[in-house]
Protein backbone atom coordinates (compact mmCIF):
# COMPACT_ATOMS: atom_id res chain seq x y z
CA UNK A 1 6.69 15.96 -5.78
CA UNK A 2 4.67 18.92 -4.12
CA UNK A 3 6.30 22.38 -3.92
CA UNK A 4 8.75 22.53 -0.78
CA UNK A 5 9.47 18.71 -0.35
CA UNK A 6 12.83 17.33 -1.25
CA UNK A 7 13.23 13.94 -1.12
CA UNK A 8 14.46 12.28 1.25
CA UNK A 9 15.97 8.42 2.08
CA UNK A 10 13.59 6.28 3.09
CA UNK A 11 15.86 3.82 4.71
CA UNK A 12 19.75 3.81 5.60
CA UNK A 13 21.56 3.53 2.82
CA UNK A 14 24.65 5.00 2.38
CA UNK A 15 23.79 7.12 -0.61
CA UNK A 16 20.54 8.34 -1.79
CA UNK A 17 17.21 6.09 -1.69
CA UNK A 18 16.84 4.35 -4.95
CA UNK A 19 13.25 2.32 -6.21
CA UNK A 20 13.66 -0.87 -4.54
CA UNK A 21 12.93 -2.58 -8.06
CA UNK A 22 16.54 -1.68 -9.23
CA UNK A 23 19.54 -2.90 -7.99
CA UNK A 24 20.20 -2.22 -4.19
CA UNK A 25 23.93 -1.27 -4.07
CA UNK A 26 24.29 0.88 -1.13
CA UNK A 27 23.45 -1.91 1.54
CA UNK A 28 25.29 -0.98 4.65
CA UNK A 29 27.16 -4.07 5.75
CA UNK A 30 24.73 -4.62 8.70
CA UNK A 31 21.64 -4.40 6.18
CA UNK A 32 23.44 -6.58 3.93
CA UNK A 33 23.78 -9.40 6.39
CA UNK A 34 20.12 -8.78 7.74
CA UNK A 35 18.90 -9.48 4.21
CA UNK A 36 21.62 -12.76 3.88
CA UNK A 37 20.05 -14.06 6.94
CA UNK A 38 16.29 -13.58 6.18
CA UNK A 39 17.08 -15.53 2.65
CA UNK A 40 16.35 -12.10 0.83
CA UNK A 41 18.97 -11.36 -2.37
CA UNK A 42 20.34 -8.04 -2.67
CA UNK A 43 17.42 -7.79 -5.55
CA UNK A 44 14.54 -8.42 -3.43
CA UNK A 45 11.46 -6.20 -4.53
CA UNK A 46 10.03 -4.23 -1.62
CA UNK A 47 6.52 -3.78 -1.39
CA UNK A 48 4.84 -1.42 1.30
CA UNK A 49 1.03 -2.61 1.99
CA UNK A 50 -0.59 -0.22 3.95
CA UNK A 51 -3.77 -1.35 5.66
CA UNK A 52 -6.02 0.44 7.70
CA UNK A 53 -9.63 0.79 8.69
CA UNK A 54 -12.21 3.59 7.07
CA UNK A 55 -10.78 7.37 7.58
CA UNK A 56 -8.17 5.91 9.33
CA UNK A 57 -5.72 8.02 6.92
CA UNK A 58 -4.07 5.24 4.88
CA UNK A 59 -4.23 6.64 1.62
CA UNK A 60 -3.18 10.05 3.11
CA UNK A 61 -0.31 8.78 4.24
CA UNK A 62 0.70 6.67 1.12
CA UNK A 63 0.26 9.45 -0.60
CA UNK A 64 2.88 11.45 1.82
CA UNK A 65 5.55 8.58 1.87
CA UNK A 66 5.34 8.99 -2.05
CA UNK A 67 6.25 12.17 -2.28
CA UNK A 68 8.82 12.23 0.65
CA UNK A 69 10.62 9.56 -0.25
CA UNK A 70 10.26 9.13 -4.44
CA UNK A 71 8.18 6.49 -4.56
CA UNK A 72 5.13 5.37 -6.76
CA UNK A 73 1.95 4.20 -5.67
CA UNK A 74 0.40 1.12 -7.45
CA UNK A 75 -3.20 2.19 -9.08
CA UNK A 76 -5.36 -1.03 -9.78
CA UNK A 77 -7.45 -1.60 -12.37
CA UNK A 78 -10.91 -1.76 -12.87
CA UNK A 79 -14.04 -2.31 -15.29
CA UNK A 80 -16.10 -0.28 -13.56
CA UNK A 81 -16.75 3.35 -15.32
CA UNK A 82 -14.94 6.61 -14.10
CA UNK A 83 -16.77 8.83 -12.06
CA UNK A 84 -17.38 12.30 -12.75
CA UNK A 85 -15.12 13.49 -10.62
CA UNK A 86 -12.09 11.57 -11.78
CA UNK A 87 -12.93 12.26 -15.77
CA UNK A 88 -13.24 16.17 -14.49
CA UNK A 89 -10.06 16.21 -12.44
CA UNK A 90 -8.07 13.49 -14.62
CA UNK A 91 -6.87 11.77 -11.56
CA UNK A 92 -7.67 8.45 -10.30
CA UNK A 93 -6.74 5.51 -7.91
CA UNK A 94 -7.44 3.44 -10.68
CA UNK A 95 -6.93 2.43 -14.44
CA UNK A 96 -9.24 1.50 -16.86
CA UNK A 97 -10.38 -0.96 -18.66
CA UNK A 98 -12.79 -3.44 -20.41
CA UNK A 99 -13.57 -7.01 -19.35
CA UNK A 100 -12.09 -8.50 -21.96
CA UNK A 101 -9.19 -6.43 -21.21
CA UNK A 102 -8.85 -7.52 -17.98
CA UNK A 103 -9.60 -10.67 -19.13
CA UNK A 104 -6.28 -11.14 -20.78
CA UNK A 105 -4.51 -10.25 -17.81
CA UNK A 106 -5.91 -13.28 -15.55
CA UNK A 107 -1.93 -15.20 -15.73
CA UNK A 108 -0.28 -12.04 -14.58
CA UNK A 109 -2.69 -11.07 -11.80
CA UNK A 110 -1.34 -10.67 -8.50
CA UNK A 111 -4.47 -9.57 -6.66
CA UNK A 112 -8.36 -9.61 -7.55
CA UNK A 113 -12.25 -8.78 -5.98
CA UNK A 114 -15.33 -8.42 -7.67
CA UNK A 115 -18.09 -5.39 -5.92
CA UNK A 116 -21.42 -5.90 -7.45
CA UNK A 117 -20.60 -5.95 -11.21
CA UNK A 118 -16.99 -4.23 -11.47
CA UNK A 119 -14.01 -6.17 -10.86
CA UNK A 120 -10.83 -4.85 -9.74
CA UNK A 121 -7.27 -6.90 -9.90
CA UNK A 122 -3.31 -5.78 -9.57
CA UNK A 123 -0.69 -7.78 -11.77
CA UNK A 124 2.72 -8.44 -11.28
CA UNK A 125 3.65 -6.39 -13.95
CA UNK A 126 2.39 -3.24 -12.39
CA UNK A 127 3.54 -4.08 -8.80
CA UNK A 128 7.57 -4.47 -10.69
CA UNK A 129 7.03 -0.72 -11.03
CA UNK A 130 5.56 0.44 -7.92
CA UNK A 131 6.65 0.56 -3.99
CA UNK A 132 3.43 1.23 -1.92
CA UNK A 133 0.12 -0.62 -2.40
CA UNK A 134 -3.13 0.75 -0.31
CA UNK A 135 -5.13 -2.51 0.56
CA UNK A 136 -7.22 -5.07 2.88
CA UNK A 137 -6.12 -7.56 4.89
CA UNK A 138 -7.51 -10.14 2.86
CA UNK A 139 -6.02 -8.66 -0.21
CA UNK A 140 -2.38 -8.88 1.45
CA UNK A 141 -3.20 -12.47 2.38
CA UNK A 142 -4.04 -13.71 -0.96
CA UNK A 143 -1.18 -11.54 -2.73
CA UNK A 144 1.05 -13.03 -0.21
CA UNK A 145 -0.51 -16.26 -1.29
CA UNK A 146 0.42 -15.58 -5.04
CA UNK A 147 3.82 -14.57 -4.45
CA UNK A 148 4.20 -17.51 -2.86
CA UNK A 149 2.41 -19.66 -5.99
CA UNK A 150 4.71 -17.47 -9.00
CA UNK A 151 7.81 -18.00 -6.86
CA UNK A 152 8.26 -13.97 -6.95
CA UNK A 153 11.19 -12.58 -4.83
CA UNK A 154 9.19 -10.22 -3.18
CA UNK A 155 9.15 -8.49 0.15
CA UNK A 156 5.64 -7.57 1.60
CA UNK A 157 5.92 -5.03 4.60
CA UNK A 158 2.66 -5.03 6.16
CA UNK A 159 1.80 -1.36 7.61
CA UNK A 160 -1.17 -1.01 9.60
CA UNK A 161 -2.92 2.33 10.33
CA UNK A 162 -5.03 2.52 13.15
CA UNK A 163 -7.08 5.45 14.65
CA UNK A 164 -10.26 5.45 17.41
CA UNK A 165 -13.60 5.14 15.48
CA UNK A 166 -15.06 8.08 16.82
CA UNK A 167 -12.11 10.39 15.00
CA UNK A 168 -12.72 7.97 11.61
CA UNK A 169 -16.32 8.83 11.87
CA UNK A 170 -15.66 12.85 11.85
CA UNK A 171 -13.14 12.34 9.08
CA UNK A 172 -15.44 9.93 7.12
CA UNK A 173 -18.38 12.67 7.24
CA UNK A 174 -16.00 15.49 7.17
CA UNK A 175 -15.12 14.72 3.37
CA UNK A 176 -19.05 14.11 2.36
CA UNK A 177 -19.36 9.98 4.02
CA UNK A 178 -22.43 8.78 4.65
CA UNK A 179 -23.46 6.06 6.83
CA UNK A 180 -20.30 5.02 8.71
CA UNK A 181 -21.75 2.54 10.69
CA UNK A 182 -22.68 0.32 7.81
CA UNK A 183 -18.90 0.70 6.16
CA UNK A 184 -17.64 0.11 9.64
CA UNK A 185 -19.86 -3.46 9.54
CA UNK A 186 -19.30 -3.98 6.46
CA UNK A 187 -15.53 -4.48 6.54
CA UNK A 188 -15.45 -5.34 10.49
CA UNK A 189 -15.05 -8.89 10.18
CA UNK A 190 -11.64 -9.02 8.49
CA UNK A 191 -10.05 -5.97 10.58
CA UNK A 192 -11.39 -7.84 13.86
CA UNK A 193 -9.16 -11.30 12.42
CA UNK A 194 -5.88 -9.21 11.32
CA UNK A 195 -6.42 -7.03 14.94
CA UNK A 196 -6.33 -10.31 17.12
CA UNK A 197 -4.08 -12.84 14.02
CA UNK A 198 -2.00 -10.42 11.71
CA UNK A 199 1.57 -9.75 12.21
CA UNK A 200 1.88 -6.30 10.79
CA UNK A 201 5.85 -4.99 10.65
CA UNK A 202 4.53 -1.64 11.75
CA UNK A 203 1.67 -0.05 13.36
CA UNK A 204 0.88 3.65 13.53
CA UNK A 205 -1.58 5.66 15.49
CA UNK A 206 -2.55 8.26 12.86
CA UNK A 207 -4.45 10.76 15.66
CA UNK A 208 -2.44 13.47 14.09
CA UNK A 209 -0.75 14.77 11.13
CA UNK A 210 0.08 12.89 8.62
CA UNK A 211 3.73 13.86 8.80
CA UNK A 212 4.05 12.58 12.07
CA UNK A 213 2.93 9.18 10.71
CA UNK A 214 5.23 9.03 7.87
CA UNK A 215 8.08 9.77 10.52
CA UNK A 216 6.90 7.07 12.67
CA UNK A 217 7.09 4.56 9.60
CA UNK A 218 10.39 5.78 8.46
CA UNK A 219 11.92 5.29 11.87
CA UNK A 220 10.48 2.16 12.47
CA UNK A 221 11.91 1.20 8.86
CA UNK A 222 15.29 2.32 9.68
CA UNK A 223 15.28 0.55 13.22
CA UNK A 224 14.40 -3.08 11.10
């Protein structure tokens, strides 16, 4: 947690926000019969997916709801080899591995994409730990897919993060980008589908601070 945040509930329980992997005691009555009716148990694993186009701020803001709110962000794996920057800094988005590593993992793998010659993939057993998940739309689909196929009592809240192209493109070249347009056409196809098709639980204009997103997601957590 960064210097002058205190956490804080992320939804309206009665006592302090706990990891939703443990046991969810502090239901208010009205959440309680929410969750009866929706066919969710009281140990229902919430997952936050936040999706959102390039620059539009979504790891910014996963970032933020971790520290506000004590939760942990899921880090995929990968084969690929770290760049110099992450070996020099020690942090990462990812974790990694070899092949044959990953390899073993196939059975437990919850989500998985191959760029060029470096495959990345989530498990199940890494997800059990973690609360907010930055990904695609066609990642959510097929991890919605899988919970589905393992039978896992799992709660996907889709958050989608939108924000006008032209302030993506200064934000995108502002930290060293280079040719938005083709990363714009590049992933176009699949935000066009979940723009017009998806049914996202929450949707936040992120033309401003960060903080003012995370706010917008908490209330719009609390009113559900």
């Amino acid at each position: 947690t960064q210097k002058g945040y205190k956490k804080e509930p992320l939804l309206s329980f009665s006592a302090p926000f706990v990891p939703s992997f443990t046991p969810l005691l502090h239901f208010k009555k009205e959440e309680k019969k929410h969750a009866k009716k929706k066919g969710e148990s009281l140990m229902t694993k919430t997952l936050y997916c936040i999706m959102g186009r390039t620059a539009s701020g979504k790891s910014f803001i996963a970032n933020k709801m971790c520290e506000r709110f004590g939760l942990s962000q899921v880090k995929s794996y990968t084969t690929r080899a770290p760049r110099k920057s992450e070996i020099e800094s020690g942090k990462s988005d990812h974790l990694f591995l070899t092949k044959e590593e990953m390899e073993k993992m196939r059975d437990d793998m919850a989500a998985y994409t191959k760029i060029g010659e470096a495959e990345y993939c989530t498990t199940f057993s890494l997800l059990d730990k973690c609360d907010v998940y930055v990904i695609d739309p066609r990642g959510v689909k097929e991890l919605k897919n899988k919970i589905k196929e393992k039978g896992k009592d799992y709660r996907v809240v889709e958050i989608y993060i939108s924000a006008p192209g032209r302030l993506r493109k200064e934000r995108y070249e502002k930290r060293g980008g280079k040719d938005f347009e083709k990363r714009e056409e590049a992933e176009n196809e699949q935000f066009l589908a979940y723009e017009r098709e998806g049914r996202p639980d929450i949707v936040v204009e992120n033309t401003g601070s960060a903080e003012k997103a995370v706010d917008k997601i908490k209330r719009e957590i609390n009113r559900g």
